[in-house]
Protein backbone atom coordinates (compact mmCIF):
# COMPACT_ATOMS: atom_id res chain seq x y z
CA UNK A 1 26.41 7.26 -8.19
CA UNK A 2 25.01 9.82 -6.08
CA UNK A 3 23.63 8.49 -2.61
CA UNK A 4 20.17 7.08 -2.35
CA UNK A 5 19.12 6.96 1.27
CA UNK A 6 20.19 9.05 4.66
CA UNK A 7 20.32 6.32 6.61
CA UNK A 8 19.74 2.37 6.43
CA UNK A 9 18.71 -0.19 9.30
CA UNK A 10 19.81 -3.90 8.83
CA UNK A 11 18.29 -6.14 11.07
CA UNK A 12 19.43 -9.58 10.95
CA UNK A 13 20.98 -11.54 13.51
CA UNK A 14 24.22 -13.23 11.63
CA UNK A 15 26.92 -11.41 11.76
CA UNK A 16 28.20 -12.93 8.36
CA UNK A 17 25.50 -11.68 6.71
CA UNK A 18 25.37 -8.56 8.23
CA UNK A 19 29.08 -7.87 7.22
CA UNK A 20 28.51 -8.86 3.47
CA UNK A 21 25.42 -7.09 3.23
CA UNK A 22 26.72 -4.03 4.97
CA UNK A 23 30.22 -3.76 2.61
CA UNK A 24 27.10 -4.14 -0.60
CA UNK A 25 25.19 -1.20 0.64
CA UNK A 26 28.58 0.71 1.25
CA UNK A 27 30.09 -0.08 -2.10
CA UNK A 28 26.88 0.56 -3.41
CA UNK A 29 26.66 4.24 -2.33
CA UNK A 30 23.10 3.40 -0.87
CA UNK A 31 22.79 5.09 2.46
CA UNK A 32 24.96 7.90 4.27
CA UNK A 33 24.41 5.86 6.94
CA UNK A 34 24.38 2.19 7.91
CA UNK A 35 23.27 0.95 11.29
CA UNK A 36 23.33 -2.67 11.83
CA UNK A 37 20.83 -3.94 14.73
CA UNK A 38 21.17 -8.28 15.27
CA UNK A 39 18.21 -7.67 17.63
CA UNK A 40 14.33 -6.77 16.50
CA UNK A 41 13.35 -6.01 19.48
CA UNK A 42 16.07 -3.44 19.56
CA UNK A 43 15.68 -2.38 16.97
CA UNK A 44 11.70 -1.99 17.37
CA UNK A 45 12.61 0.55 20.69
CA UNK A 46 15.22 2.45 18.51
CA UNK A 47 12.61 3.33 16.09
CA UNK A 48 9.90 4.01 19.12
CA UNK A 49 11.92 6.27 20.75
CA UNK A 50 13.49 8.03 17.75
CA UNK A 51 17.03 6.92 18.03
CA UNK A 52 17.09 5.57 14.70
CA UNK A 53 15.57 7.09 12.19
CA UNK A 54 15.49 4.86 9.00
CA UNK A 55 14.84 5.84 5.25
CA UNK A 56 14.85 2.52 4.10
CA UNK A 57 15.27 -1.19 6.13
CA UNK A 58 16.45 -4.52 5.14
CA UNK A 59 14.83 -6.87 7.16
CA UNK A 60 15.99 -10.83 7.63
CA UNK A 61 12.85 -13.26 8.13
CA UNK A 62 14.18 -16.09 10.35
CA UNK A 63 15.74 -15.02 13.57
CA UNK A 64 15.17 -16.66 16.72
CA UNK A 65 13.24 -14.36 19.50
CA UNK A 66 11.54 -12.29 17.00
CA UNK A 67 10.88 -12.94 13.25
CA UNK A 68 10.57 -10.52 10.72
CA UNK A 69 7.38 -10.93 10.42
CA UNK A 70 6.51 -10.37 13.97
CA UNK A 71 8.83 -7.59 13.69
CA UNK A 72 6.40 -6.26 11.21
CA UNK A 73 3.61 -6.81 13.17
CA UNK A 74 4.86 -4.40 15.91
CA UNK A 75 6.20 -2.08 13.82
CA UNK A 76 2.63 -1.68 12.67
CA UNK A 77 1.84 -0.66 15.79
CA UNK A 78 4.39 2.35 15.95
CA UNK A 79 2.87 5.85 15.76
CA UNK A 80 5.07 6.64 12.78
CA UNK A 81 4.98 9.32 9.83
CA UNK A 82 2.58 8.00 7.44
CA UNK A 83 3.85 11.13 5.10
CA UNK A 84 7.28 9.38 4.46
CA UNK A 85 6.72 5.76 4.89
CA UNK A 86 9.85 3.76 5.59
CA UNK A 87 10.62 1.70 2.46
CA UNK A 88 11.36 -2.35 3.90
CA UNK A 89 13.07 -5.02 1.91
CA UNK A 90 13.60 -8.28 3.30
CA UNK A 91 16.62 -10.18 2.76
CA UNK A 92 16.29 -13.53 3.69
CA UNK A 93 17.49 -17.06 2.13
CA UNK A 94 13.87 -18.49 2.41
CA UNK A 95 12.62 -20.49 0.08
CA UNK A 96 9.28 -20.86 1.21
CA UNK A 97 6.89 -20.02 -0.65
CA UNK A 98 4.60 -18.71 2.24
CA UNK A 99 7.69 -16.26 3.20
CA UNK A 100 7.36 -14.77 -0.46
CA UNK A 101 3.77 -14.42 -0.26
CA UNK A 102 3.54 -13.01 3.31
CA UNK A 103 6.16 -10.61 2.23
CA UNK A 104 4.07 -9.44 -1.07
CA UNK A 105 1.05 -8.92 1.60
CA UNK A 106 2.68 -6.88 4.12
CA UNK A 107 1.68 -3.30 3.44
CA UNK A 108 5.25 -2.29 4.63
CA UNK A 109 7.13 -4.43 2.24
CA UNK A 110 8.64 -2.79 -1.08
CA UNK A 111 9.92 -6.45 -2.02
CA UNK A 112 11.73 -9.40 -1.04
CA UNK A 113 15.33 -10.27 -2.10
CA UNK A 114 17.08 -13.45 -1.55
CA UNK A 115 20.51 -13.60 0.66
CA UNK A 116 23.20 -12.89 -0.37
CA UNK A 117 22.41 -9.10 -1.24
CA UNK A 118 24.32 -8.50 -4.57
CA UNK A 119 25.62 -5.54 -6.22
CA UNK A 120 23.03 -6.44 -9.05
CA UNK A 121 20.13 -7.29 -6.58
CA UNK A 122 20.31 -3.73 -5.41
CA UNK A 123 21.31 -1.78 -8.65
CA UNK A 124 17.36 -3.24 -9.54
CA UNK A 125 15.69 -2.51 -6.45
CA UNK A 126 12.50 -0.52 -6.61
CA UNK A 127 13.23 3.25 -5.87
């Protein structure tokens, strides 16, 4: 299967889940590359200052600090290329119904997938 994305961001601040999720994408053949931030904020000034450079981001809603959601909400504010939007999933194990909805809302989310990532989940993710 031929590669679908340059490179991929996780952000999501469990290492567990950052490990499964990471060996998915790579068996997968999703991205060239796969950075792993456990920090939004981080990962929010990587982006600003053109460190990382992300095709495609995977986006966990609960962390402490910052949620995803706030994460979204500065990441709105980012002068970014509106020409080649960044495509943002989030993977969370939520099951509230608000997180669903919220997600559906966001103008930056492609769609939400439920923790853990499978090798299914992402053969059917929206290209």
């Amino acid at each position: 299967m031929p590669v679908r994305y340059k490179t991929c961001l996780l952000i999501d601040d469990n290492y567990i889940d950052n490990f499964v999720t990471r060996k998915i994408l790579e068996s997968g053949n999703f991205a060239e590359k796969i950075i792993v931030q456990q920090s939004p904020q981080e990962a929010l000034i990587a982006i600003q200052q053109g460190i990382i450079k992300p095709d495609v981001i995977f986006l966990d809603i609960r962390m402490p600090v910052m949620t995803g959601f706030e994460f979204l909400e500065e990441y709105d504010k980012l002068d970014l290329d509106l020409e080649n939007p960044v495509k943002i999933f989030m993977l969370s194990s939520s099951l509230d119904p608000t997180d669903m909805s919220n997600s559906r809302n966001s103008r930056h989310v492609a769609q939400f997938i439920h923790k853990p990532l499978t090798y299914e989940a992402l053969q059917e993710l929206s290209t």
